[in-house]
C-alpha atoms as a PDB file:
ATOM      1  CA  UNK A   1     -93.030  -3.338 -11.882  1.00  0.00           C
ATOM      2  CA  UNK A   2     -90.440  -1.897 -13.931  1.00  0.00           C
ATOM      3  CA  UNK A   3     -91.709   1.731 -13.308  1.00  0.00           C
ATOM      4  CA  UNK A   4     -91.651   1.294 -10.201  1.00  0.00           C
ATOM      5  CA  UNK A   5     -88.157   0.598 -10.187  1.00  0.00           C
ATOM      6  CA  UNK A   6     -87.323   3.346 -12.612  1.00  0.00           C
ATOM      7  CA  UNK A   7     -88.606   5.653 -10.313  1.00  0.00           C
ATOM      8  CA  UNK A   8     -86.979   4.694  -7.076  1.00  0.00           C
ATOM      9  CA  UNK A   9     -83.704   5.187  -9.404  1.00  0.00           C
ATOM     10  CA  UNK A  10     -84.572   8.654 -10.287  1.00  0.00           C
ATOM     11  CA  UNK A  11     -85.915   9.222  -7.071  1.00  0.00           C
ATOM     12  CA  UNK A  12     -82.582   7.998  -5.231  1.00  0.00           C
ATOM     13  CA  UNK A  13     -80.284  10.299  -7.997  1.00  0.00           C
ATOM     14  CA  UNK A  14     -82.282  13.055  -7.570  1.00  0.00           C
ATOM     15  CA  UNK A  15     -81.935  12.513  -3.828  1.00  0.00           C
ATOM     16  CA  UNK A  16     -78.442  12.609  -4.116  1.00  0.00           C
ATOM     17  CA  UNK A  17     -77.966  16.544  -5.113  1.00  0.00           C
ATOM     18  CA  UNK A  18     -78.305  19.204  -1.914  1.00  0.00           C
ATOM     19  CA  UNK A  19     -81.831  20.389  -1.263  1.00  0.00           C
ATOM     20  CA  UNK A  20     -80.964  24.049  -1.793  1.00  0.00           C
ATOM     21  CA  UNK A  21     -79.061  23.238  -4.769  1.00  0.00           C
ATOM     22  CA  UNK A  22     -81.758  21.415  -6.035  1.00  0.00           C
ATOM     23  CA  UNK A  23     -84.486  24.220  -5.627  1.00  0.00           C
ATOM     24  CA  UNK A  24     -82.235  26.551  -7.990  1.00  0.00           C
ATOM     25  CA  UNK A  25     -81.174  23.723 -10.752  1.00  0.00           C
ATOM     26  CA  UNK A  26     -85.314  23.505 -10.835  1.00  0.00           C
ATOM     27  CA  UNK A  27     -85.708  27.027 -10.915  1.00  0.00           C
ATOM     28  CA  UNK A  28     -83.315  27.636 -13.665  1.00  0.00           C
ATOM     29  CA  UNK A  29     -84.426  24.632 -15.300  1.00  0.00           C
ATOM     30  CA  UNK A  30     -88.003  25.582 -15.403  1.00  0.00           C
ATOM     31  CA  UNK A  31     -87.755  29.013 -16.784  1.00  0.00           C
ATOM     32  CA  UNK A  32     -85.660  27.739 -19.214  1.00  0.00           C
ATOM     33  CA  UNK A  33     -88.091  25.763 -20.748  1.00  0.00           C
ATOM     34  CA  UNK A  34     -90.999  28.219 -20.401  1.00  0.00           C
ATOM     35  CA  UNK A  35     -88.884  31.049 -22.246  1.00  0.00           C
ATOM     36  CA  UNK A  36     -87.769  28.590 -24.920  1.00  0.00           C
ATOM     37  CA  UNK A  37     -91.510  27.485 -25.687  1.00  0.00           C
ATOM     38  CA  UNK A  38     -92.413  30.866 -25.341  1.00  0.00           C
ATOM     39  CA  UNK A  39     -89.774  31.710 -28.649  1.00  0.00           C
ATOM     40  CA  UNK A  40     -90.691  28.770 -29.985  1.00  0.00           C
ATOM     41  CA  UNK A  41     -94.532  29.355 -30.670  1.00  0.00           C
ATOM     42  CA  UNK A  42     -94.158  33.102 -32.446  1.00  0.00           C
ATOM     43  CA  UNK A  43     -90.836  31.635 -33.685  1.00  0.00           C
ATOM     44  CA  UNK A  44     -92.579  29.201 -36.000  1.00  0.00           C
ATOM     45  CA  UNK A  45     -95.725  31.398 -36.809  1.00  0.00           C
ATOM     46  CA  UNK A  46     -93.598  34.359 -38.192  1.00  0.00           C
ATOM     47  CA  UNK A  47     -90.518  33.956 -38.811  1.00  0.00           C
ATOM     48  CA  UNK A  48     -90.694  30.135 -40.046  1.00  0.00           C
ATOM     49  CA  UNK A  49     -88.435  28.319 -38.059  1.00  0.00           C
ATOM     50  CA  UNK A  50     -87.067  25.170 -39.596  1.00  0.00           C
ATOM     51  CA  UNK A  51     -89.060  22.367 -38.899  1.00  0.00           C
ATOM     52  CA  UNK A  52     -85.558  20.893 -37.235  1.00  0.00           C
ATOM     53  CA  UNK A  53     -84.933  24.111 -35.350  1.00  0.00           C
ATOM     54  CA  UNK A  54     -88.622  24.087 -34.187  1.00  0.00           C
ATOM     55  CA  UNK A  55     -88.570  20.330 -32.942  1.00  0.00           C
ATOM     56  CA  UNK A  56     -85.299  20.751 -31.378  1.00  0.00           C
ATOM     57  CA  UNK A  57     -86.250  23.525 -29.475  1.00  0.00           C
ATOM     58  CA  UNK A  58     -89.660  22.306 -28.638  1.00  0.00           C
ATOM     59  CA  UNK A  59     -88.487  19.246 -27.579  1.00  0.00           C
ATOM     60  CA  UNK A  60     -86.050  20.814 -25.481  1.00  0.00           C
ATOM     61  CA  UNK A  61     -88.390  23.329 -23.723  1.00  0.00           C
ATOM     62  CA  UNK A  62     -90.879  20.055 -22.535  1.00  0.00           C
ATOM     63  CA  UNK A  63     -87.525  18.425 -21.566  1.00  0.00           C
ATOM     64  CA  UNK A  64     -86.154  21.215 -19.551  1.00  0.00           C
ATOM     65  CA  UNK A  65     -89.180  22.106 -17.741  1.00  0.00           C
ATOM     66  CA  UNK A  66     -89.908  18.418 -16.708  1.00  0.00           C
ATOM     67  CA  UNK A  67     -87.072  18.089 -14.988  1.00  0.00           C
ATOM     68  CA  UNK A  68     -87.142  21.548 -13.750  1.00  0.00           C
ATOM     69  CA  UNK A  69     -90.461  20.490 -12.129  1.00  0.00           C
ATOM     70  CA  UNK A  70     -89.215  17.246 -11.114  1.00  0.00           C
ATOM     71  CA  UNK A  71     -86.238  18.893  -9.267  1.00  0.00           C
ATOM     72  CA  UNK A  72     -88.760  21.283  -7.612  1.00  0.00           C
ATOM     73  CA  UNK A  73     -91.814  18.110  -6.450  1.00  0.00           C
ATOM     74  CA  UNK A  74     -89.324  16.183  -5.054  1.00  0.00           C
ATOM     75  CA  UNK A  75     -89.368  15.059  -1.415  1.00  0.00           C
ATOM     76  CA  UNK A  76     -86.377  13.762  -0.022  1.00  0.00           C
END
């Protein structure tokens, strides 16, 4: 019940921004996570990353290309 409701909130914010818009927020937002998980891998094998800078930036990648793919999957 509840995440159903959660969603229909997203869902209705996310409706609110411009179709057009919202295809190049998720475009932007989606390459912007793949090229900061794509630094963030070698990043931590060679050049040791620390373990703060590696979660932050991991954590941001996944973050950033969520929403960049929820931006670009929704209907509305």
């Amino acid at each position: 019940m509840f995440r159903r409701e959660a969603r229909k909130i997203v869902s209705n914010i996310i409706g609110l921004i411009p179709e057009p818009v919202r295809k190049i927020v998720g475009l932007i937002l989606l390459i912007v996570g793949v090229v900061t998980l794509l630094r963030v891998y070698p990043g931590m094998l060679f050049f040791e990353l620390t373990d703060q800078m590696f979660f932050v930036a991991f954590f941001f990648g996944i973050f950033s290309s969520f929403l960049g793919i929820l931006f670009l999957r929704h209907k509305g």
